[in-house]
N, C-alpha and C. Protein backbone atom coordinates (compact mmCIF):
# COMPACT_ATOMS: atom_id res chain seq x y z
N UNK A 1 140.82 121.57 76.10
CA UNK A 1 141.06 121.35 74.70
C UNK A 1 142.49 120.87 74.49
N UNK A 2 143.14 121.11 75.33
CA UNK A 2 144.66 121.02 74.92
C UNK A 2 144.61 119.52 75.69
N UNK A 3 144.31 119.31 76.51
CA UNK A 3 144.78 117.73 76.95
C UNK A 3 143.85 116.73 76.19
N UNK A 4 142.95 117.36 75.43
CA UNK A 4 142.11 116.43 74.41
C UNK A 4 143.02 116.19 73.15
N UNK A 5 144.07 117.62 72.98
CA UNK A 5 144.77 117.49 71.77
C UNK A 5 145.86 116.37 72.34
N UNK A 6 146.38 116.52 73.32
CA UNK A 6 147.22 115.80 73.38
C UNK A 6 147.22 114.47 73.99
N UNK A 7 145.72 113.78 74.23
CA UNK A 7 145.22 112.64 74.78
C UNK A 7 145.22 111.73 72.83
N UNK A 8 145.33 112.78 71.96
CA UNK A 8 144.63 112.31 70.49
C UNK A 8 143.25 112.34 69.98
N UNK A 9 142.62 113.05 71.12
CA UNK A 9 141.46 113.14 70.49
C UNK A 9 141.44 114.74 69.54
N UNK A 10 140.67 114.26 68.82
CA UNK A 10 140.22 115.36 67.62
C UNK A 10 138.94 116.49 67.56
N UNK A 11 138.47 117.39 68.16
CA UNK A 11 137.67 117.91 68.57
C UNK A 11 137.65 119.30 66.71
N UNK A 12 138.39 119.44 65.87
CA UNK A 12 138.20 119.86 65.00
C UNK A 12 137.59 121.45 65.27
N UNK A 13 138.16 121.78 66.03
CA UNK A 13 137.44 123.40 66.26
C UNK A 13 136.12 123.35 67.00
N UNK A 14 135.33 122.20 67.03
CA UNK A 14 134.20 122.28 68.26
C UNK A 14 134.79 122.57 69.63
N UNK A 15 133.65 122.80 70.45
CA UNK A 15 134.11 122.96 71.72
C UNK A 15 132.82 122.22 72.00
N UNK A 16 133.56 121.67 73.28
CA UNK A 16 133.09 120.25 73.84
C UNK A 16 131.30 120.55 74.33
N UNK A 17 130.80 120.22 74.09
CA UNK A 17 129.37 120.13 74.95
C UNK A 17 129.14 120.58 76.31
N UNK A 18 128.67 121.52 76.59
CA UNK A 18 128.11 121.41 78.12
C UNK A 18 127.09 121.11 78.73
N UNK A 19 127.03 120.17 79.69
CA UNK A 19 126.39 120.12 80.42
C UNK A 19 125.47 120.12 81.09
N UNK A 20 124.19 120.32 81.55
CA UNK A 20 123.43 121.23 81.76
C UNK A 20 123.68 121.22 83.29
N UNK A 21 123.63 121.97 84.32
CA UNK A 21 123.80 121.91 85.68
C UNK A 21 123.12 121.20 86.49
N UNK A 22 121.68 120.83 85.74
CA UNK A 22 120.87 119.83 86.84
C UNK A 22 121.41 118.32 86.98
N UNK A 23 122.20 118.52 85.66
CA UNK A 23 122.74 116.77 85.15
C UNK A 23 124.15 116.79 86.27
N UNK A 24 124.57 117.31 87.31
CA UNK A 24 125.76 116.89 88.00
C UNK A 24 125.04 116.14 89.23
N UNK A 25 125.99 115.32 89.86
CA UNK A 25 125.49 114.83 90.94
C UNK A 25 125.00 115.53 92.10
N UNK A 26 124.01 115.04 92.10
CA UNK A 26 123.35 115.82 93.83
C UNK A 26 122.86 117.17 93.76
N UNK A 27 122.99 117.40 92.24
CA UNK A 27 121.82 119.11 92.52
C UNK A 27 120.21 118.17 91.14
N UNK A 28 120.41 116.79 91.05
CA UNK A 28 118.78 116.77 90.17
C UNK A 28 118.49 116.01 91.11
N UNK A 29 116.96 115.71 90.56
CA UNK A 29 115.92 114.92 91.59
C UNK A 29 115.35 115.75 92.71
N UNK A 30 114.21 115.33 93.36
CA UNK A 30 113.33 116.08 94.08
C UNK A 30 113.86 115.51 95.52
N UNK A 31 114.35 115.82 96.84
CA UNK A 31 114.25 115.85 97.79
C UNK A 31 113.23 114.86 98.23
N UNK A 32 113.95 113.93 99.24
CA UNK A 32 113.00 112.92 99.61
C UNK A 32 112.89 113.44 101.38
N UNK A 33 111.55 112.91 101.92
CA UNK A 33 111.66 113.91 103.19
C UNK A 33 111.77 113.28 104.14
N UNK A 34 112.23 113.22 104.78
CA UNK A 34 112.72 112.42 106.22
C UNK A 34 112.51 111.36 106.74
N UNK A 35 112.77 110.31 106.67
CA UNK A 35 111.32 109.58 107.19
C UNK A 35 111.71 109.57 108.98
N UNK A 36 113.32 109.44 109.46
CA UNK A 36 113.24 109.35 111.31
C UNK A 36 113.29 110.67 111.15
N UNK A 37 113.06 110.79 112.60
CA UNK A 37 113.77 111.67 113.08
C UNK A 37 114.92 111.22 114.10
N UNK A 38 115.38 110.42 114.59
CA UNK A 38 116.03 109.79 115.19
C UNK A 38 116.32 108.36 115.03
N UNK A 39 117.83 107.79 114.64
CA UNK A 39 117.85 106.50 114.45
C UNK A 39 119.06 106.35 115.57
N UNK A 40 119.06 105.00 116.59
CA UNK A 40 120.31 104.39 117.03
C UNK A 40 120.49 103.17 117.11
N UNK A 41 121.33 102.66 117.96
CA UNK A 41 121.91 101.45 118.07
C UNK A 41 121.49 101.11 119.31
N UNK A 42 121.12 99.78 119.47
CA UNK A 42 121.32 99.64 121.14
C UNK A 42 121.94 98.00 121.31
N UNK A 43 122.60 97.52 122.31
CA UNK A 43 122.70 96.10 122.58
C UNK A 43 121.55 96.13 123.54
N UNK A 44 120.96 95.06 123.05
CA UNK A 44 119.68 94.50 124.09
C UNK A 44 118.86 92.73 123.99
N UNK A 45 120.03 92.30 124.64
CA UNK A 45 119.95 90.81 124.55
C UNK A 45 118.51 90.37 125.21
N UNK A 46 118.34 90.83 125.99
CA UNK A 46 116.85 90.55 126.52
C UNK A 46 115.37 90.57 125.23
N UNK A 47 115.85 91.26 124.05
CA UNK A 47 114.73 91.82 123.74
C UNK A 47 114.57 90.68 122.58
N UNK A 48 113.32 89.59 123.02
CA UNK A 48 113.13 88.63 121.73
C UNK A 48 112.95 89.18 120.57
N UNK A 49 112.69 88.05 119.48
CA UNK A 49 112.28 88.53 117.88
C UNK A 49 113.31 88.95 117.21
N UNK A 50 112.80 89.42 116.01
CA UNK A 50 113.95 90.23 115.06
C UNK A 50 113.41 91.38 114.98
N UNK A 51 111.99 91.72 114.58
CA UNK A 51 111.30 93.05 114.33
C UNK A 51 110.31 93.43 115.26
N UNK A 52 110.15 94.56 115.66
CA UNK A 52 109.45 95.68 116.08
C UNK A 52 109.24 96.91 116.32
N UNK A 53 107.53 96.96 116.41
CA UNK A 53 107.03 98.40 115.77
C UNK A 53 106.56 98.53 116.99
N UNK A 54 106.54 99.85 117.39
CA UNK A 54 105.75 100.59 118.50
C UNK A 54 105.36 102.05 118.78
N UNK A 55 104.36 102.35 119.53
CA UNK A 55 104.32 103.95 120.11
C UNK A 55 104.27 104.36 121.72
N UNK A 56 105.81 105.50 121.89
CA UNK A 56 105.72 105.68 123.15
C UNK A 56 104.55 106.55 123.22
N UNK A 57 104.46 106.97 124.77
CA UNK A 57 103.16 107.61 125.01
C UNK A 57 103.94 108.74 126.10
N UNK A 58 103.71 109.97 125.93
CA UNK A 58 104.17 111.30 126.52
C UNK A 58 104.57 110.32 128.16
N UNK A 59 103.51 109.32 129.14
CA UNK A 59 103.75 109.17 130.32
C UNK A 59 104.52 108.00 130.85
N UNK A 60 105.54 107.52 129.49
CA UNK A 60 106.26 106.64 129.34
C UNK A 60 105.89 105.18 129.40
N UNK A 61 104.76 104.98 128.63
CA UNK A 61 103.95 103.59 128.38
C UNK A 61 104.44 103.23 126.70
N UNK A 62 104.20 102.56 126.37
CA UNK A 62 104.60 101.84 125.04
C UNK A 62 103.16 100.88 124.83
N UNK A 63 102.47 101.27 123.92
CA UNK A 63 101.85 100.33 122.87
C UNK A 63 102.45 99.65 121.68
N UNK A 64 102.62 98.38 121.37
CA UNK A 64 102.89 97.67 120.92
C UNK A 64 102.41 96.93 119.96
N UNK A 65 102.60 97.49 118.45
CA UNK A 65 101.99 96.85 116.98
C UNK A 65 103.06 95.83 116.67
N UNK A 66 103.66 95.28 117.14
CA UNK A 66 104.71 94.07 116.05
C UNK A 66 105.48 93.72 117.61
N UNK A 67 105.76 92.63 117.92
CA UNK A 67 106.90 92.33 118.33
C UNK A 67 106.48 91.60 119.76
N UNK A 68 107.70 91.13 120.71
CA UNK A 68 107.37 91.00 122.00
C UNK A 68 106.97 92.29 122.94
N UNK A 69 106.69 92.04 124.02
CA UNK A 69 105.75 93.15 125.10
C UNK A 69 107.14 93.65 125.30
N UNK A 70 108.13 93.06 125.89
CA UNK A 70 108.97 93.95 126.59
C UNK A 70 110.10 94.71 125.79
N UNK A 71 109.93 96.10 125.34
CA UNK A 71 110.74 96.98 124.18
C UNK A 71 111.40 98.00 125.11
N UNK A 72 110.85 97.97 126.14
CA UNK A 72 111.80 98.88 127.08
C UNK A 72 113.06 99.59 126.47
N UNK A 73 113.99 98.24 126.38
CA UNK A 73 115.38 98.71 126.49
C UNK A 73 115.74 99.50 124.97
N UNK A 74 114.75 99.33 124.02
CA UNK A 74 115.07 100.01 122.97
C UNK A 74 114.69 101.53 122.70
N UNK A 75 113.20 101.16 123.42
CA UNK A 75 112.71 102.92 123.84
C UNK A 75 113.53 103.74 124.04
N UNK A 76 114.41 103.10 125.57
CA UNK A 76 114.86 103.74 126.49
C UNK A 76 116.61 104.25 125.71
N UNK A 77 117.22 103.31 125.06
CA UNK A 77 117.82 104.25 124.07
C UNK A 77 118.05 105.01 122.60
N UNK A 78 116.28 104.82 122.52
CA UNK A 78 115.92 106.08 121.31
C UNK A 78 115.61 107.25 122.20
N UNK A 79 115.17 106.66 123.72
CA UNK A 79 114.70 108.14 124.40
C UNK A 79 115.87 109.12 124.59
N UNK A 80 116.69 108.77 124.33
CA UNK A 80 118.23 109.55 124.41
C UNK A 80 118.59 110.37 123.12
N UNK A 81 117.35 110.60 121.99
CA UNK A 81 117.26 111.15 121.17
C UNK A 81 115.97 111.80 120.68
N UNK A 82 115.27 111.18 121.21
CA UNK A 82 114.34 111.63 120.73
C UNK A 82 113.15 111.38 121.65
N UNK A 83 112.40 112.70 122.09
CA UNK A 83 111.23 112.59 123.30
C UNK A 83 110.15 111.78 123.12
N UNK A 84 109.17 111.31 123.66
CA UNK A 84 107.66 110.65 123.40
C UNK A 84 106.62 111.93 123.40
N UNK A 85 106.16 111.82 122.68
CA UNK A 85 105.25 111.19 121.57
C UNK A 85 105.96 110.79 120.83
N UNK A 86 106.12 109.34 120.03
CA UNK A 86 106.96 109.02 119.14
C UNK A 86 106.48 107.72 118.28
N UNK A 87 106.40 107.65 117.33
CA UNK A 87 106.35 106.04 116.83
C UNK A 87 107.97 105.74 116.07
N UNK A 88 107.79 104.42 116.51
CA UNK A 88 109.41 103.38 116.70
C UNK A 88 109.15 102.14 115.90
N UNK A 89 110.48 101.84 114.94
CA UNK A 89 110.21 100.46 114.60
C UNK A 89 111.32 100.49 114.51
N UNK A 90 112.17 98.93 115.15
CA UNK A 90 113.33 98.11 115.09
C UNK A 90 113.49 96.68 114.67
N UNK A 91 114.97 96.79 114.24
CA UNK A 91 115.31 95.71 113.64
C UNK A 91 116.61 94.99 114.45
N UNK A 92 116.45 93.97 114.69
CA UNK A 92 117.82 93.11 114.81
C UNK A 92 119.04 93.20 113.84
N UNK A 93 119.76 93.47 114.21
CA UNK A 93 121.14 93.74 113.61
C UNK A 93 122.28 92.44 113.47
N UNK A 94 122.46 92.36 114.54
CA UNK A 94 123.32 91.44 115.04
C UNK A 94 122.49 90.29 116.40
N UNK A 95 123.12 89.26 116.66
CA UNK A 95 122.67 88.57 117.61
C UNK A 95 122.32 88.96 118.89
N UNK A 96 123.00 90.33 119.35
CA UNK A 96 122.36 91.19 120.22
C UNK A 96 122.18 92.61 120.24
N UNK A 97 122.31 93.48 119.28
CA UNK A 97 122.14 94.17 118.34
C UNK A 97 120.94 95.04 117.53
N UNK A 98 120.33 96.02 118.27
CA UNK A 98 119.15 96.31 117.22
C UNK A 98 119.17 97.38 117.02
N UNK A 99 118.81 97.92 115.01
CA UNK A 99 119.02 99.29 114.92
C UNK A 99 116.98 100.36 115.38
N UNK A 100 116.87 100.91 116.18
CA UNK A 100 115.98 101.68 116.11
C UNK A 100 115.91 103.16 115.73
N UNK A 101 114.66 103.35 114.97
CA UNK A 101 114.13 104.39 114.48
C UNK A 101 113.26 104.76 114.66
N UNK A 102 112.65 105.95 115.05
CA UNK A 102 111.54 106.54 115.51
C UNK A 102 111.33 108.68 115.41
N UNK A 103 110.13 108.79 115.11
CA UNK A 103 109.56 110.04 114.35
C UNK A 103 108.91 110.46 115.38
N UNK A 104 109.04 112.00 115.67
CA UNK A 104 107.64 112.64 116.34
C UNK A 104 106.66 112.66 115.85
N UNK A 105 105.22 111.96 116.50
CA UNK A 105 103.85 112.17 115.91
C UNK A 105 103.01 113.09 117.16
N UNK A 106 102.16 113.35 116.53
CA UNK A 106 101.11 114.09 117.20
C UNK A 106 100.17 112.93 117.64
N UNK A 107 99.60 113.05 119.07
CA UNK A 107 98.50 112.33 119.56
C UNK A 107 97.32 113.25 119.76
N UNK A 108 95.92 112.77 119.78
CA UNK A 108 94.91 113.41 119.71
C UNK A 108 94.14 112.60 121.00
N UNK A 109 92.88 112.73 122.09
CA UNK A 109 92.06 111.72 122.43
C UNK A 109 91.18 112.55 121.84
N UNK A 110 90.28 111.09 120.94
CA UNK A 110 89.03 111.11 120.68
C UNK A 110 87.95 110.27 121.46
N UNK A 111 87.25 110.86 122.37
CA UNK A 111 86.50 109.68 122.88
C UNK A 111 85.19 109.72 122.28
N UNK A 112 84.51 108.31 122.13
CA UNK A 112 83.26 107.87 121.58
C UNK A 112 83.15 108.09 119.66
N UNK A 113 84.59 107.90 119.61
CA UNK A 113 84.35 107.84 118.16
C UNK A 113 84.94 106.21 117.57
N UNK A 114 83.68 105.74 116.29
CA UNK A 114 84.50 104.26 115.57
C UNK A 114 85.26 104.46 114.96
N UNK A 115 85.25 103.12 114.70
CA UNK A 115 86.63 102.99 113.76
C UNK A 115 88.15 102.48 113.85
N UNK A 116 89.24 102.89 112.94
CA UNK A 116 90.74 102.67 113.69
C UNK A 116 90.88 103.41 112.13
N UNK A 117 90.66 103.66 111.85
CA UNK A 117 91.06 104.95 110.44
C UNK A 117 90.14 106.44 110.22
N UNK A 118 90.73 107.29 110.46
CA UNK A 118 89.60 108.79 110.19
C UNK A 118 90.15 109.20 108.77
N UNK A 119 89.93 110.19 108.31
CA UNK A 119 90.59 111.14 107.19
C UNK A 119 89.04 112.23 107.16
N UNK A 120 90.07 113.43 107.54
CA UNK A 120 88.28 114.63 107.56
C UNK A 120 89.22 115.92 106.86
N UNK A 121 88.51 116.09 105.87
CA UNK A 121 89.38 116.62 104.53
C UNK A 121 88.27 118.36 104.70
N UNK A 122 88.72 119.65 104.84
CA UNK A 122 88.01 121.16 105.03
C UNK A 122 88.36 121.82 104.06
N UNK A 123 87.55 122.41 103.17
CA UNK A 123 87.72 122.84 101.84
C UNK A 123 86.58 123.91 101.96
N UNK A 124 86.91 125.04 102.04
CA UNK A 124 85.62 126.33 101.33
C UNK A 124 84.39 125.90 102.55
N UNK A 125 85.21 126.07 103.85
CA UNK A 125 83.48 125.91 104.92
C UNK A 125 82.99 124.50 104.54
N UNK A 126 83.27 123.48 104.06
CA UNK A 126 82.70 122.24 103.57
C UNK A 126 83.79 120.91 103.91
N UNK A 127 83.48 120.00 104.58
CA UNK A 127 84.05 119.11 104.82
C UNK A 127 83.59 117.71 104.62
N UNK A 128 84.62 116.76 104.69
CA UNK A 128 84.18 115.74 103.99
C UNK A 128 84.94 114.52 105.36
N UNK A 129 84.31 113.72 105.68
CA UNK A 129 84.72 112.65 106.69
C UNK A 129 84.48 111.19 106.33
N UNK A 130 85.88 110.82 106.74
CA UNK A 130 85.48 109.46 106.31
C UNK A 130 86.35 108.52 107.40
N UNK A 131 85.28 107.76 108.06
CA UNK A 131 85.90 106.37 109.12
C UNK A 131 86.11 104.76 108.39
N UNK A 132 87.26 104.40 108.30
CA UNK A 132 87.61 103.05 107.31
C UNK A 132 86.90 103.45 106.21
N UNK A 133 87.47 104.46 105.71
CA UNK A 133 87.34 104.52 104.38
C UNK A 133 85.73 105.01 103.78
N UNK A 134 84.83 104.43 104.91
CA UNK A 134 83.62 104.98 104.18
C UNK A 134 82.99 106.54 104.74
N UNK A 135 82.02 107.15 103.84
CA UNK A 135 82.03 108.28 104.58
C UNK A 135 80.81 108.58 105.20
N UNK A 136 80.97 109.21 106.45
CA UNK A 136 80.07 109.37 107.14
C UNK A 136 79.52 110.84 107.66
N UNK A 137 78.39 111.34 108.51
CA UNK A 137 77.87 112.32 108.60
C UNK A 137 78.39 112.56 109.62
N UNK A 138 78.41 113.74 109.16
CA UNK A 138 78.98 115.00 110.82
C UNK A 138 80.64 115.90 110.77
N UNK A 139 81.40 115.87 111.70
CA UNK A 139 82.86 116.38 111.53
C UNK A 139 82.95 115.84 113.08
N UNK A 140 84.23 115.89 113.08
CA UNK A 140 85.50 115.93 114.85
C UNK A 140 85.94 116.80 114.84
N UNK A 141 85.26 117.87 115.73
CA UNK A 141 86.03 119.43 115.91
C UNK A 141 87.34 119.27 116.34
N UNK A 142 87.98 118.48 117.12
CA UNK A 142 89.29 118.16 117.55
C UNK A 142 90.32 117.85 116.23
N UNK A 143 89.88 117.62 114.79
CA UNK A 143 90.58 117.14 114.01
C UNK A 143 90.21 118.29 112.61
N UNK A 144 89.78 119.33 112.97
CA UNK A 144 89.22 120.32 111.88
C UNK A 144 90.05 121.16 111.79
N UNK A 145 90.88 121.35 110.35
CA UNK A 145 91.80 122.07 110.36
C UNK A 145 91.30 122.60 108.83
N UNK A 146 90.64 123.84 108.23
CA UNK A 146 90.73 124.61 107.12
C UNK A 146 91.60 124.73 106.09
N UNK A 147 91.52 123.71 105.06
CA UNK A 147 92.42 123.86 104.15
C UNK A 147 93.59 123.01 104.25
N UNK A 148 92.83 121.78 104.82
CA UNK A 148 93.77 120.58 105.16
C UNK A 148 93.21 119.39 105.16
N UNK A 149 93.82 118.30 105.26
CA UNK A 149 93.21 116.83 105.23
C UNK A 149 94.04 116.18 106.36
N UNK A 150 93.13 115.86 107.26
CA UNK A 150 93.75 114.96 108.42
C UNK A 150 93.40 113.47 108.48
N UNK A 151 94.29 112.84 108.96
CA UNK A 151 94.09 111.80 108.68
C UNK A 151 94.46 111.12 110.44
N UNK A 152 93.85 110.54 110.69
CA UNK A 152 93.77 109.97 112.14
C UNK A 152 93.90 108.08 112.37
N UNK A 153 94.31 107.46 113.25
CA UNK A 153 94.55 106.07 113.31
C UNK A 153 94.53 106.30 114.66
N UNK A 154 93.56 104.93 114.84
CA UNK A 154 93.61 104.39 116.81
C UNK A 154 95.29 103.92 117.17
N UNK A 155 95.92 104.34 118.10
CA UNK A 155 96.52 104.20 119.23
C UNK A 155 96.76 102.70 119.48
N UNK A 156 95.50 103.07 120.64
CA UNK A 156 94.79 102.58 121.73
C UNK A 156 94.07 103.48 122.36
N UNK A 157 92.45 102.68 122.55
CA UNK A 157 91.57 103.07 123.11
C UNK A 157 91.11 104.23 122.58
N UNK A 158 90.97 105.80 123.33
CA UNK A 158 90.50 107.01 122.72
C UNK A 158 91.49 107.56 122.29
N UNK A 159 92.87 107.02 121.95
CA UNK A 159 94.47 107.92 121.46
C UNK A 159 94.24 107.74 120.37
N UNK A 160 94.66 108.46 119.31
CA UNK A 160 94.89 108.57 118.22
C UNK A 160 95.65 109.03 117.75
N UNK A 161 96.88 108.76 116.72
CA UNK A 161 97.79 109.43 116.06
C UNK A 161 97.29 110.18 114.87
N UNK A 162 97.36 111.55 114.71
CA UNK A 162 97.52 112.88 113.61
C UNK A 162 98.38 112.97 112.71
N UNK A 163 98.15 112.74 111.48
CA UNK A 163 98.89 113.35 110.61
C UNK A 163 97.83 114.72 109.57
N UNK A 164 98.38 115.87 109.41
CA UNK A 164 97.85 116.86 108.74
C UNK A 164 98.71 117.21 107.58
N UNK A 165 98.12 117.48 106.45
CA UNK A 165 98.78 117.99 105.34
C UNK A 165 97.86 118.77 104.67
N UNK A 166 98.34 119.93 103.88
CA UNK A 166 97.71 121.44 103.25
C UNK A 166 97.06 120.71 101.83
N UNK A 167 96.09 120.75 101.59
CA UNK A 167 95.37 120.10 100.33
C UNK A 167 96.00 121.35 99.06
């Protein structure tokens, strides 16, 4: 109040407004959740393109959704952070330069099942399955979790990556 009096401002016996505490920086808004778990740098002049996506595999193989075959050298220093099972996507930075990022996922084998999309949703003893979207009869005991919705994507071949969340 006093450096308001003596800035010239006129406050007339009010006292100034407060605040409310959610309105300061960095305590409003909801928490956004992780998306790496591991991001680095690597120089790797060998490695064509600008972008790529991939998944290591626990026995140190790499399948490859985006990019040239040989990602080696980028794996090999996200593997310095972060173990396989993993999905990875990098970017070119600089002319030799790429930043990578990559998350722990869960792998599943499903063998003799279609598709390249699952989602098998367990509610009250009752479940609901669906391959690309449409739904079909039966369940995947390997992917049955009570009171959850899983959602599954081909790999390669009978691998499949897991994601589960609590309905």
């Amino acid at each position: 109040m006093q450096l308001a009096r003596e800035g010239g401002l006129s406050l007339d016996g009010e006292q100034p407004a407060i605040r409310p505490s959610w309105d300061a920086a960095g305590i409003h808004g909801n928490p956004q959740p992780r998306q790496w778990d591991a991001v680095v740098t690597v120089d790797a002049p060998s490695v064509e393109g600008d972008r790529a996506a991939f998944v290591a595999l626990a026995g140190g193989d790499l399948v490859v959704d985006e990019g040239p075959d040989d990602l080696e050298p980028l794996a090999t220093a996200l593997e310095q952070e972060l173990a396989p099972p993993y999905r990875a996507e990098a970017v070119r930075r600089e002319r030799t330069v790429w930043a990578v990022a990559g998350r722990k996922i869960e792998l599943v084998e499903l063998p003799d099942v279609a598709g390249e999309e699952l989602e098998l949703t367990m509610k009250d003893g009752e479940h609901t399955l669906l391959i690309d979207g449409e739904r079909a009869f039966g369940s995947i005991a390997a992917l049955e979790r009570p009171g959850h919705v899983v959602r599954a994507r081909r790999v390669d071949g009978e691998l499949w990556e897991v994601e589960t969340a609590p309905l």
